[in-house]
C-alpha atoms as a PDB file:
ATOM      1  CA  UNK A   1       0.000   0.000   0.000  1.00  0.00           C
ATOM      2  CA  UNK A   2       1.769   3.684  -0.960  1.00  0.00           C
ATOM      3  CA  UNK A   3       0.820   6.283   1.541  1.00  0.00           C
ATOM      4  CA  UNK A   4       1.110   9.736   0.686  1.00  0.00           C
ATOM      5  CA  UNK A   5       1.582  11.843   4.237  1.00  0.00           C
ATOM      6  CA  UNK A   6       1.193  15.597   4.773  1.00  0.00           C
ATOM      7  CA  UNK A   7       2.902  16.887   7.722  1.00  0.00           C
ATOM      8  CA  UNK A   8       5.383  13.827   7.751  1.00  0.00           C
ATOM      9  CA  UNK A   9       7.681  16.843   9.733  1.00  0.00           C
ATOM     10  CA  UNK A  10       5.486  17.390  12.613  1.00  0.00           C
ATOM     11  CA  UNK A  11       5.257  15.587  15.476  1.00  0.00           C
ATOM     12  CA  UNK A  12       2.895  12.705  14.528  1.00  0.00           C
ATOM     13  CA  UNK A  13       4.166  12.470  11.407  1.00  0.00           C
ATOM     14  CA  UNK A  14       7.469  11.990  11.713  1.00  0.00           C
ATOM     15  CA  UNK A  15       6.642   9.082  14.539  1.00  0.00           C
ATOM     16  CA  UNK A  16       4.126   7.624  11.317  1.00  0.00           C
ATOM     17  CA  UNK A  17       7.060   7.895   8.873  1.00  0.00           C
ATOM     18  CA  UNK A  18       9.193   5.774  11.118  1.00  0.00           C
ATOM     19  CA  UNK A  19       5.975   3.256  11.874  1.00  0.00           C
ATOM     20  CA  UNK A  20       4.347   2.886   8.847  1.00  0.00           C
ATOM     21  CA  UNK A  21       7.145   0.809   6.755  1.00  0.00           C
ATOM     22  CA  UNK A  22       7.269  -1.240   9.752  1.00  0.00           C
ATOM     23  CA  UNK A  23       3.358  -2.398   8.749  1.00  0.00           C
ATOM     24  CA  UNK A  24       4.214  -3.078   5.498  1.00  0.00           C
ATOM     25  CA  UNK A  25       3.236   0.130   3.994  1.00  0.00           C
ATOM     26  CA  UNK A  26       5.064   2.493   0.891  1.00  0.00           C
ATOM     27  CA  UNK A  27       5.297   6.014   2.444  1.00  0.00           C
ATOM     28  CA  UNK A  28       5.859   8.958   0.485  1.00  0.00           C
ATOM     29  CA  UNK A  29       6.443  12.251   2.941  1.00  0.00           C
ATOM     30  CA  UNK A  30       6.952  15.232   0.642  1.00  0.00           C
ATOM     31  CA  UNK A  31       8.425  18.670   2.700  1.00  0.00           C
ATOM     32  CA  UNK A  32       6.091  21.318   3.132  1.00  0.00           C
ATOM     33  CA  UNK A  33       8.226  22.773   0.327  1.00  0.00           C
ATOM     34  CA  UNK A  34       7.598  20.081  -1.959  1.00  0.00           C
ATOM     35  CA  UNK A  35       3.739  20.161  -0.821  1.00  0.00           C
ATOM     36  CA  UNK A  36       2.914  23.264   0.020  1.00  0.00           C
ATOM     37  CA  UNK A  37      -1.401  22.413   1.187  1.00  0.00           C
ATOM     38  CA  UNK A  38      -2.098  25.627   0.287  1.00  0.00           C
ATOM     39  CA  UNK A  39      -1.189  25.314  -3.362  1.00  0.00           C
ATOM     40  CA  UNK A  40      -4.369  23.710  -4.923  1.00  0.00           C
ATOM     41  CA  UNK A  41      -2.067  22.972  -8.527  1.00  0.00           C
ATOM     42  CA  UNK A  42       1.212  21.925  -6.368  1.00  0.00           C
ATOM     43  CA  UNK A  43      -1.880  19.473  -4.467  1.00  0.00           C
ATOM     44  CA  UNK A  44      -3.346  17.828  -7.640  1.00  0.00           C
ATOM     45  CA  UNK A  45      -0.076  17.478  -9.238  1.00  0.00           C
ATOM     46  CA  UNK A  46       2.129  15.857  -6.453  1.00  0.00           C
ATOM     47  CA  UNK A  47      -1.089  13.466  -5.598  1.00  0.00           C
ATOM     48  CA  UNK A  48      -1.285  12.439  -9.363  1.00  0.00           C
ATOM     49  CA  UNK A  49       2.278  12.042  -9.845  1.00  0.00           C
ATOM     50  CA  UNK A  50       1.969   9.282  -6.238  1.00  0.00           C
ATOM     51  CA  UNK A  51      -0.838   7.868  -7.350  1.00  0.00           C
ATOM     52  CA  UNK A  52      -1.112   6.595  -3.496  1.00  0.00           C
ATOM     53  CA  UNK A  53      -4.147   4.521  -2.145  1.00  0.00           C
ATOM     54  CA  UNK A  54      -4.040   6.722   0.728  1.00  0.00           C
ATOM     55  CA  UNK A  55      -3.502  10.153   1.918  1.00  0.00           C
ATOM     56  CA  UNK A  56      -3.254  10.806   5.497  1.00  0.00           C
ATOM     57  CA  UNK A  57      -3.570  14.840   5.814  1.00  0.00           C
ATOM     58  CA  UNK A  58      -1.761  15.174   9.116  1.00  0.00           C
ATOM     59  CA  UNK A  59      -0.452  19.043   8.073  1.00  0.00           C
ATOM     60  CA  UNK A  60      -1.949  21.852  10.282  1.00  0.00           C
ATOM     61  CA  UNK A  61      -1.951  24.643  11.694  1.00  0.00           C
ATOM     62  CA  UNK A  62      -1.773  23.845  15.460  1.00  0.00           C
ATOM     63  CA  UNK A  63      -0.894  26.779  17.354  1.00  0.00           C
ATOM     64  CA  UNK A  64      -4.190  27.189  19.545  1.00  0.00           C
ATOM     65  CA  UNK A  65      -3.183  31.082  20.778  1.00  0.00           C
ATOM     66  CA  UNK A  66      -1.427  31.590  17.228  1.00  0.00           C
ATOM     67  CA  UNK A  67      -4.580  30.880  15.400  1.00  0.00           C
ATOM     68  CA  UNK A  68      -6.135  33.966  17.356  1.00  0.00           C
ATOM     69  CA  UNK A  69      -3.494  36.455  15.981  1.00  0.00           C
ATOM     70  CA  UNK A  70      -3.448  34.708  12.328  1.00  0.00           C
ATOM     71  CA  UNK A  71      -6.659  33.648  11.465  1.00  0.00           C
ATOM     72  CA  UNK A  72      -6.406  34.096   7.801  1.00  0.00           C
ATOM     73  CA  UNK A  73      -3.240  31.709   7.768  1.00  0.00           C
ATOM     74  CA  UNK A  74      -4.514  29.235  10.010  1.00  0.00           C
ATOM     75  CA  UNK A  75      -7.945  28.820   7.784  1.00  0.00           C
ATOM     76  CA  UNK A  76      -6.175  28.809   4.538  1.00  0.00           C
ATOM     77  CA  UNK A  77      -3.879  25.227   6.554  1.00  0.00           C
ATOM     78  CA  UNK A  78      -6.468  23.876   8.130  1.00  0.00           C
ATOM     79  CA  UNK A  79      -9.864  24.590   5.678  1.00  0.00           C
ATOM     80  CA  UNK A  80      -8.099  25.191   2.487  1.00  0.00           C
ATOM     81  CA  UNK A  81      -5.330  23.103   2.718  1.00  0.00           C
ATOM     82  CA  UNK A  82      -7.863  20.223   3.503  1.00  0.00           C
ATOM     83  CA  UNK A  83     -10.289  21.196   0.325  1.00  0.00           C
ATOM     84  CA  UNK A  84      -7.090  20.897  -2.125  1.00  0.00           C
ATOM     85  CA  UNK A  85      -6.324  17.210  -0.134  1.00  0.00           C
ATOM     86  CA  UNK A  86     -10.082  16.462  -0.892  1.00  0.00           C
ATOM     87  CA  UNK A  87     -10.351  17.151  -4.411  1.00  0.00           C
ATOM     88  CA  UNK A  88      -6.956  16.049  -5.306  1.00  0.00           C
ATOM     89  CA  UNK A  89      -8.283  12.157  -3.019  1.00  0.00           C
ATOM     90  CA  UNK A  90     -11.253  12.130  -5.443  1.00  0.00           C
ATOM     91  CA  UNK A  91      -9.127  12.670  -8.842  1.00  0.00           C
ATOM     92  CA  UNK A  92      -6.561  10.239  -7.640  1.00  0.00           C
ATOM     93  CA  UNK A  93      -9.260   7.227  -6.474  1.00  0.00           C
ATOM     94  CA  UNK A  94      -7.214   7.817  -2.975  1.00  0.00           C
ATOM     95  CA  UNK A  95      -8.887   7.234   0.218  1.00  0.00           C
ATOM     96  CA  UNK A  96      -8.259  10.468   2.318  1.00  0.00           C
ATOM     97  CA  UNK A  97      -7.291  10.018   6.443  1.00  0.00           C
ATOM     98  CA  UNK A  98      -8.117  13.192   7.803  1.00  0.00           C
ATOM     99  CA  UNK A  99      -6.196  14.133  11.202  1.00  0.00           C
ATOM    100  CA  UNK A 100      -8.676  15.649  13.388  1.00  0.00           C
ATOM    101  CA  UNK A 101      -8.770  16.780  17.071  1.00  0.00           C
ATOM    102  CA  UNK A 102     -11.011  16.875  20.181  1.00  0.00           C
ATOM    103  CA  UNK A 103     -11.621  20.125  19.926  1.00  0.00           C
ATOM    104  CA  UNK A 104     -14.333  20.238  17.685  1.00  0.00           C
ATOM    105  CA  UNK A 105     -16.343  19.390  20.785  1.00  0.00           C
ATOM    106  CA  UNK A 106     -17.076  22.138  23.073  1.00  0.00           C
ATOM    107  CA  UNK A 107     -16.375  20.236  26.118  1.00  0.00           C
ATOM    108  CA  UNK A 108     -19.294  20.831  27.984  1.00  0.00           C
ATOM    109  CA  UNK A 109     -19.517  17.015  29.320  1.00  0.00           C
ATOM    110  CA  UNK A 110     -16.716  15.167  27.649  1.00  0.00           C
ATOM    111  CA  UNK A 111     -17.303  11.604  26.684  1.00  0.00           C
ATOM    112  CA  UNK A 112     -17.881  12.545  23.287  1.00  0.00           C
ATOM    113  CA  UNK A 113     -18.634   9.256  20.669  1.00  0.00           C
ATOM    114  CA  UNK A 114     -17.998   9.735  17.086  1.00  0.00           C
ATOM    115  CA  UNK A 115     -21.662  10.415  16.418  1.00  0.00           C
ATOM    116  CA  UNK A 116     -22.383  13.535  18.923  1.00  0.00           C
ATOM    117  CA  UNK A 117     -22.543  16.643  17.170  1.00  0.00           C
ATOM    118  CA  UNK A 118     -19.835  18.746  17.373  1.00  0.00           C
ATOM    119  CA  UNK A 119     -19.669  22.190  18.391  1.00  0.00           C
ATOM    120  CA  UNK A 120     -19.378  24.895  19.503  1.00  0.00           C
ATOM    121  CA  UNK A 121     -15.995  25.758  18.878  1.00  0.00           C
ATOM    122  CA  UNK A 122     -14.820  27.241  21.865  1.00  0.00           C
ATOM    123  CA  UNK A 123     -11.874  29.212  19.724  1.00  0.00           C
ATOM    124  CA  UNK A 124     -10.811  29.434  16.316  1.00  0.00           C
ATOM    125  CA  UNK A 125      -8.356  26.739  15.703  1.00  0.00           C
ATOM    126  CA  UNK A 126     -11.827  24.860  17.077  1.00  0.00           C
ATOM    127  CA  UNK A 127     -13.640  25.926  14.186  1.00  0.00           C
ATOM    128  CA  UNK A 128     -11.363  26.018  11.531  1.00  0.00           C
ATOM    129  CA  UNK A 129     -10.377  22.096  12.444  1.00  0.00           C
ATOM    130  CA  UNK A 130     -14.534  21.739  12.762  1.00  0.00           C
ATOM    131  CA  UNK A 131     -14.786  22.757   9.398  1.00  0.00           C
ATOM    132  CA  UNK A 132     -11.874  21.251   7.661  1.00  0.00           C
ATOM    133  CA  UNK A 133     -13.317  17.628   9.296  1.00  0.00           C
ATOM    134  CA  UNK A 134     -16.636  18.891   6.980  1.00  0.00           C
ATOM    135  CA  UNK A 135     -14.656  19.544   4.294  1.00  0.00           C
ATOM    136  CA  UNK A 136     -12.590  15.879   4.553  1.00  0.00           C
ATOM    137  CA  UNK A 137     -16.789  14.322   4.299  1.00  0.00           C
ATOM    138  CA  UNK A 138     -16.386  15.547   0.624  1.00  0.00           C
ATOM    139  CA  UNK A 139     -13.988  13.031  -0.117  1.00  0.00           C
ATOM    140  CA  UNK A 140     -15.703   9.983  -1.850  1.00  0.00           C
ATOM    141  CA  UNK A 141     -13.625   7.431   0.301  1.00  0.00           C
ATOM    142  CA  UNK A 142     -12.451   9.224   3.817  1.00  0.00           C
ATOM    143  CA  UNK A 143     -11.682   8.106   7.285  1.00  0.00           C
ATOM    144  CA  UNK A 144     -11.586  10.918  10.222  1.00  0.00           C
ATOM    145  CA  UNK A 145      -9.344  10.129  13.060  1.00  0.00           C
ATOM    146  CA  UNK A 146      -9.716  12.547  15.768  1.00  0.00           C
ATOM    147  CA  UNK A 147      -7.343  12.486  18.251  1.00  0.00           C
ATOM    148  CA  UNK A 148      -4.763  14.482  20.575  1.00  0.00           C
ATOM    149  CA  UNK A 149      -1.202  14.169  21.510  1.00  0.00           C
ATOM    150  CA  UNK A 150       1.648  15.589  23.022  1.00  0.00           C
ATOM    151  CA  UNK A 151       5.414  16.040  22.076  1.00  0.00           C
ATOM    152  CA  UNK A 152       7.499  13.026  24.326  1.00  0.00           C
ATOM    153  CA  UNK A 153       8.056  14.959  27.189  1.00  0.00           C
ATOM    154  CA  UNK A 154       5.717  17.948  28.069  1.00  0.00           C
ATOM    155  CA  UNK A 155       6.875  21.207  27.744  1.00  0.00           C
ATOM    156  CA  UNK A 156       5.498  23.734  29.339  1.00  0.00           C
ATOM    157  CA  UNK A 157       6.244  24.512  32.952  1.00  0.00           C
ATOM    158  CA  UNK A 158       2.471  24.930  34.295  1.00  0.00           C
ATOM    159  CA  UNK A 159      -0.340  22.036  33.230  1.00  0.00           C
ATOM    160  CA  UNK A 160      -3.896  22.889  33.470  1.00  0.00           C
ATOM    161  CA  UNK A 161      -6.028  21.023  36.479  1.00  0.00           C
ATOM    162  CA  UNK A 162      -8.873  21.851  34.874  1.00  0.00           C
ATOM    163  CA  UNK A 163      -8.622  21.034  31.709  1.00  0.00           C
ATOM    164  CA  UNK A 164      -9.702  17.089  31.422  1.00  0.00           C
ATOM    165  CA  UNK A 165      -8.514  15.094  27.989  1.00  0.00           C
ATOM    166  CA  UNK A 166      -8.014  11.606  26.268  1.00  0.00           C
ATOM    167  CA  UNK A 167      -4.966  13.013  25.235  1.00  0.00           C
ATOM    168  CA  UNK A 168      -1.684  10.904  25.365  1.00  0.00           C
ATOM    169  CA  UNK A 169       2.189  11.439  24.485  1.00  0.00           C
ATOM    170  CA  UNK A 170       2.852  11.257  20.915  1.00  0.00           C
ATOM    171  CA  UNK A 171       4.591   8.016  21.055  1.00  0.00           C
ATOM    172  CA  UNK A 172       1.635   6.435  22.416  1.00  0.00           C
ATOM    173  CA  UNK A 173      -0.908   7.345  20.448  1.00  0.00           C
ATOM    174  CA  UNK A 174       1.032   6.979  16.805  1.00  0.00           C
ATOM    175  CA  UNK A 175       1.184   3.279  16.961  1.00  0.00           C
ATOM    176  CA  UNK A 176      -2.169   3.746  17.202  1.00  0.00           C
ATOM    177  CA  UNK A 177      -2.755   5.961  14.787  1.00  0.00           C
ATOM    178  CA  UNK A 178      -0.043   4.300  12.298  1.00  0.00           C
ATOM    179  CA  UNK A 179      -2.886   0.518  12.885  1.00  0.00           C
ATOM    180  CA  UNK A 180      -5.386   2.646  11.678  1.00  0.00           C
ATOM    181  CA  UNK A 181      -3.867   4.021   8.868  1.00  0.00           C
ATOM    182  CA  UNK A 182      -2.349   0.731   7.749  1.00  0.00           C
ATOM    183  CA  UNK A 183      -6.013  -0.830   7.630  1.00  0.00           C
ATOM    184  CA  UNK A 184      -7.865   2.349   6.222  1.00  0.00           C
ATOM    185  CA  UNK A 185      -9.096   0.884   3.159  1.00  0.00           C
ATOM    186  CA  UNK A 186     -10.505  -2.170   5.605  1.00  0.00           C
ATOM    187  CA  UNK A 187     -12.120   0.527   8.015  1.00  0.00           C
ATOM    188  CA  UNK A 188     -15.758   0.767   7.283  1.00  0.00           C
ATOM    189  CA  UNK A 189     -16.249   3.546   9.802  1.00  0.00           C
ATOM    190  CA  UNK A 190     -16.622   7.405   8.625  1.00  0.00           C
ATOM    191  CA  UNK A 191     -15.150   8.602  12.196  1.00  0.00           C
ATOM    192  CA  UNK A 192     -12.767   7.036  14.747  1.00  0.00           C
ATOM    193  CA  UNK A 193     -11.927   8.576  18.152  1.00  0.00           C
ATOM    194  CA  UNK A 194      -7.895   7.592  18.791  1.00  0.00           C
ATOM    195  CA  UNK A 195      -6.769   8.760  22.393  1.00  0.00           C
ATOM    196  CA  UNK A 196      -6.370   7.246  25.898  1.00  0.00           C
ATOM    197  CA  UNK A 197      -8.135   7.378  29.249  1.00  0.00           C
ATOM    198  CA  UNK A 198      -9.634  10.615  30.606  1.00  0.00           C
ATOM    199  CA  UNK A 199      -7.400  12.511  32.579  1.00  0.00           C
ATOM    200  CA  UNK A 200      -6.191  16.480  33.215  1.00  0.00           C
ATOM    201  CA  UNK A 201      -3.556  18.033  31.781  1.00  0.00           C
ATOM    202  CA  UNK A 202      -1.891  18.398  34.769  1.00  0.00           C
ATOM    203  CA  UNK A 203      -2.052  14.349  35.920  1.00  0.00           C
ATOM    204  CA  UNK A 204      -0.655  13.955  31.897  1.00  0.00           C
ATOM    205  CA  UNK A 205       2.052  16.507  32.490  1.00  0.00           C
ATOM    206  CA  UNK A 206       3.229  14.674  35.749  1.00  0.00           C
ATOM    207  CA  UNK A 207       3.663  11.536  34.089  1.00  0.00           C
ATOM    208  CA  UNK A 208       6.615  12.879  32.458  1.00  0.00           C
ATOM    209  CA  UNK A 209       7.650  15.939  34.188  1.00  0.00           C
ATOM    210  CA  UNK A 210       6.856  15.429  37.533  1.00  0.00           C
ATOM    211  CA  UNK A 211       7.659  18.929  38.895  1.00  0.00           C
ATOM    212  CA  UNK A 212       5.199  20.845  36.296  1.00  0.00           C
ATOM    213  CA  UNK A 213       2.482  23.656  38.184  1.00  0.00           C
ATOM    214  CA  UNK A 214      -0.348  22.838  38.755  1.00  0.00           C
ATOM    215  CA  UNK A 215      -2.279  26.026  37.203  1.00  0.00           C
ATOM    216  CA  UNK A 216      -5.847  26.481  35.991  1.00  0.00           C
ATOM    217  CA  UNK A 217      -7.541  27.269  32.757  1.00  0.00           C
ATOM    218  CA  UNK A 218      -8.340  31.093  33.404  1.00  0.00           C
ATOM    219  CA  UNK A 219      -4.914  31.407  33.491  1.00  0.00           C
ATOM    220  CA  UNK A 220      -4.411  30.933  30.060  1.00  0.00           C
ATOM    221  CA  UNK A 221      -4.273  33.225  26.981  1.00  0.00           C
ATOM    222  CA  UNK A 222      -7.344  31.876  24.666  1.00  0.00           C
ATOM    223  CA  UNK A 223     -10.517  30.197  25.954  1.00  0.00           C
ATOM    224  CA  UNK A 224     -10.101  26.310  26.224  1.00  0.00           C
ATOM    225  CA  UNK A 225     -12.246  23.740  26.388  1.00  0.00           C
ATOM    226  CA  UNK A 226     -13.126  22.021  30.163  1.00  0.00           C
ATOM    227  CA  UNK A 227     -13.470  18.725  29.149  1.00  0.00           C
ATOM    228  CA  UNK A 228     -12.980  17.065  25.421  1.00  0.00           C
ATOM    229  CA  UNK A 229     -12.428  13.416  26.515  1.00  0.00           C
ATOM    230  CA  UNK A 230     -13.477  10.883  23.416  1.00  0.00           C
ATOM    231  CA  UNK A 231     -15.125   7.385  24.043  1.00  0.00           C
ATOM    232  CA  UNK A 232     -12.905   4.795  22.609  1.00  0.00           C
ATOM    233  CA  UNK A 233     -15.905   2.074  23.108  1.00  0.00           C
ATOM    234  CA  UNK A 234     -15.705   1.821  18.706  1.00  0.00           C
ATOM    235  CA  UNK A 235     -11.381   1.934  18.304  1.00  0.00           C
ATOM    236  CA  UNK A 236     -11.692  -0.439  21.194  1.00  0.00           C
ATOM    237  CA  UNK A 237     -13.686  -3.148  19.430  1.00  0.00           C
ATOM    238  CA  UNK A 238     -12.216  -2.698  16.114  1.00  0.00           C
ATOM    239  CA  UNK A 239      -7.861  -2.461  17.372  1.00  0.00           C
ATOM    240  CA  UNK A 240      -7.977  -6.322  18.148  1.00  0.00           C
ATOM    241  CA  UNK A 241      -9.382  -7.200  14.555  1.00  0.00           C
ATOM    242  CA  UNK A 242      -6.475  -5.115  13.005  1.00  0.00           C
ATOM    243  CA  UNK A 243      -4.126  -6.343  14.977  1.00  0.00           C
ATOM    244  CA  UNK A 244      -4.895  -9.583  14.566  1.00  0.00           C
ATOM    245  CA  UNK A 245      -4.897  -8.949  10.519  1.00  0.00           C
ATOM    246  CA  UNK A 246      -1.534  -7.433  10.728  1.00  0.00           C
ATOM    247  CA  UNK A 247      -0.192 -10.710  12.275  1.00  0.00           C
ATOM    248  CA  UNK A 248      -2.086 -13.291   9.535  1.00  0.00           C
ATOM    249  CA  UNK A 249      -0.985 -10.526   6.693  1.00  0.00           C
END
C-alpha cells in the first residue's frame, strides 16, 4: 500500500514515517516545500504524480493562541489546505485520512462518541479544524481520526487542572494511529476517536515531568475547552481485529 503523508515533519508524522514501513506500507512524505497544502495545482499534481491509495492529511496549523493572531493563515492550513487534499483524493481514487482533534467538541460534558454533534468551537483553531473535518466528508472514500497528543516529554512549565482530555504522548498514540492508517481501506467507519483514558492536563504533564504547576484554565491566553475526553468504546472493538490482521498478513 503507498501512503502519501502531509505533515510527515510534525510531530505525529514523523513518529508515522518511522511506523508505517514497519506495517508493510510504501510512504511517500513530501516537505512542506515540496507540498505546500495551500497550493491547490502543487496538491493535484504531487497526488497524481503518487498515485497513493491513501492520503493521510496530518499538516496543520496547530498553534491554539497563534490561530487567534493569524486567522487568515490558520484557515487557509487547516480549511483550504484540507479542500485541495479532498479534491486532489477524489481525482486520484485515494482514500483520504483526515487528522482531526477533540476540539471540535465544546467540552461541555466530555465523553464525546464519534456520532455527537460537534460544536461549539470554543476558539478558532476549534472551528477552523470543525470545518476542515466537513470539508474531509467531501472526499468519496475518507476516514476521520480525531485524536490528541503531546510532544514526548511535556513542555510547558504549568499544566492545566482543569482542563480534562483523552490526550496521550505522541509516542503512544502513533502506533495507534499508524494501525489505523495501515487498515484504512478495511475501516468501514466514517469517524474514529484515537486517544487514551480521561485525565487532566496536569495528571498527563506529571507523568513525564513530575515537577510541572499545577495552574488552571483562566490562566491561560485563549478560551479552552473544560473537558474534550473521546469514548474509545468503537477503536476499542475494532484495534484487536487489526491487529490480529496485521499478524495473519
Amino acid at each position: 500500500m503507498k501512503v502519501l503523508l502531509t505533515g510527515g515533519g510534525g510531530r505525529l508524522g514523523t513518529e508515522l514515517r518511522a511506523l508505517l514501513p514497519d506495517l508493510g506500507a510504501e510512504v511517500v512524505a513530501p516537505s512542506s516545500a515540496e507540498l505546500d497544502i495551500t497550493d491547490g495545482a502543487q496538491v493535484r499534481e504531487v497526488v497524481r504524480r503518487e498515485r497513493p491509495g491513501v492520503i493521510i492529511h496530518a499538516a496543520a496549523y496547530t498553534d491554539v493562541g497563534g490561530a487567534e493572531r493569524q486567522r487568515e493563515r490558520c484557515w487557509a492550513v487547516n480549511v483550504g489546505g484540507t479542500r485541495h487534499m479532498v479534491r486532489a483524493a477524489n481525482a486520484a481514487g485515494a482514500k483520504l485520512v483526515q487528522i482531526s482533534t477533540d476540539y471540535v467538541f465544546s467540552g461541555e460534558s466530555g465523553n464525546y462518541r464519534e456520532d455527537d454533534t460537534p460544536g461549539p468551537p470554543v476558539n478558532f483553531y476549534a472551528l477552523s479544524k470543525l470545518v476542515a473535518e466537513e470539508a474531509a466528508r467531501a472526499a468519496a472514500r475518507h476516514l476521520i481520526i480525531r485524536t490528541s497528543f503531546r510532544p514526548r516529554e511535556f513542555q510547558y512549565p504549568v499544566a492545566y487542572s482543569d482542563v480534562f482530555t483523552g490526550q496521550d504522548y505522541v509516542d503512544i498514540i502513533a502506533p495507534e494511529v499508524a494501525l489505523a492508517v495501515r487498515h484504512a481501506c478495511e475501516i468501514e467507519d466514517a469517524v474514529l476517536h484515537i486517544v487514551t483514558g480521561r485525565k487532566s492536563v496536569y495528571e498527563l504533564a506529571r507523568r513525564r515531568r513530575p515537577g510541572v504547576q499545577e495552574g488552571t484554565r483562566a490562566s491561560a491566553d485563549v478560551t479552552l475547552p473544560g473537558d474534550v475526553s473521546l469514548n474509545t468504546e468503537r477503536w476499542d472493538r475494532l484495534r484487536p481485529q487489526l491487529l490480529a490482521a496485521s499478524v495473519r498478513g
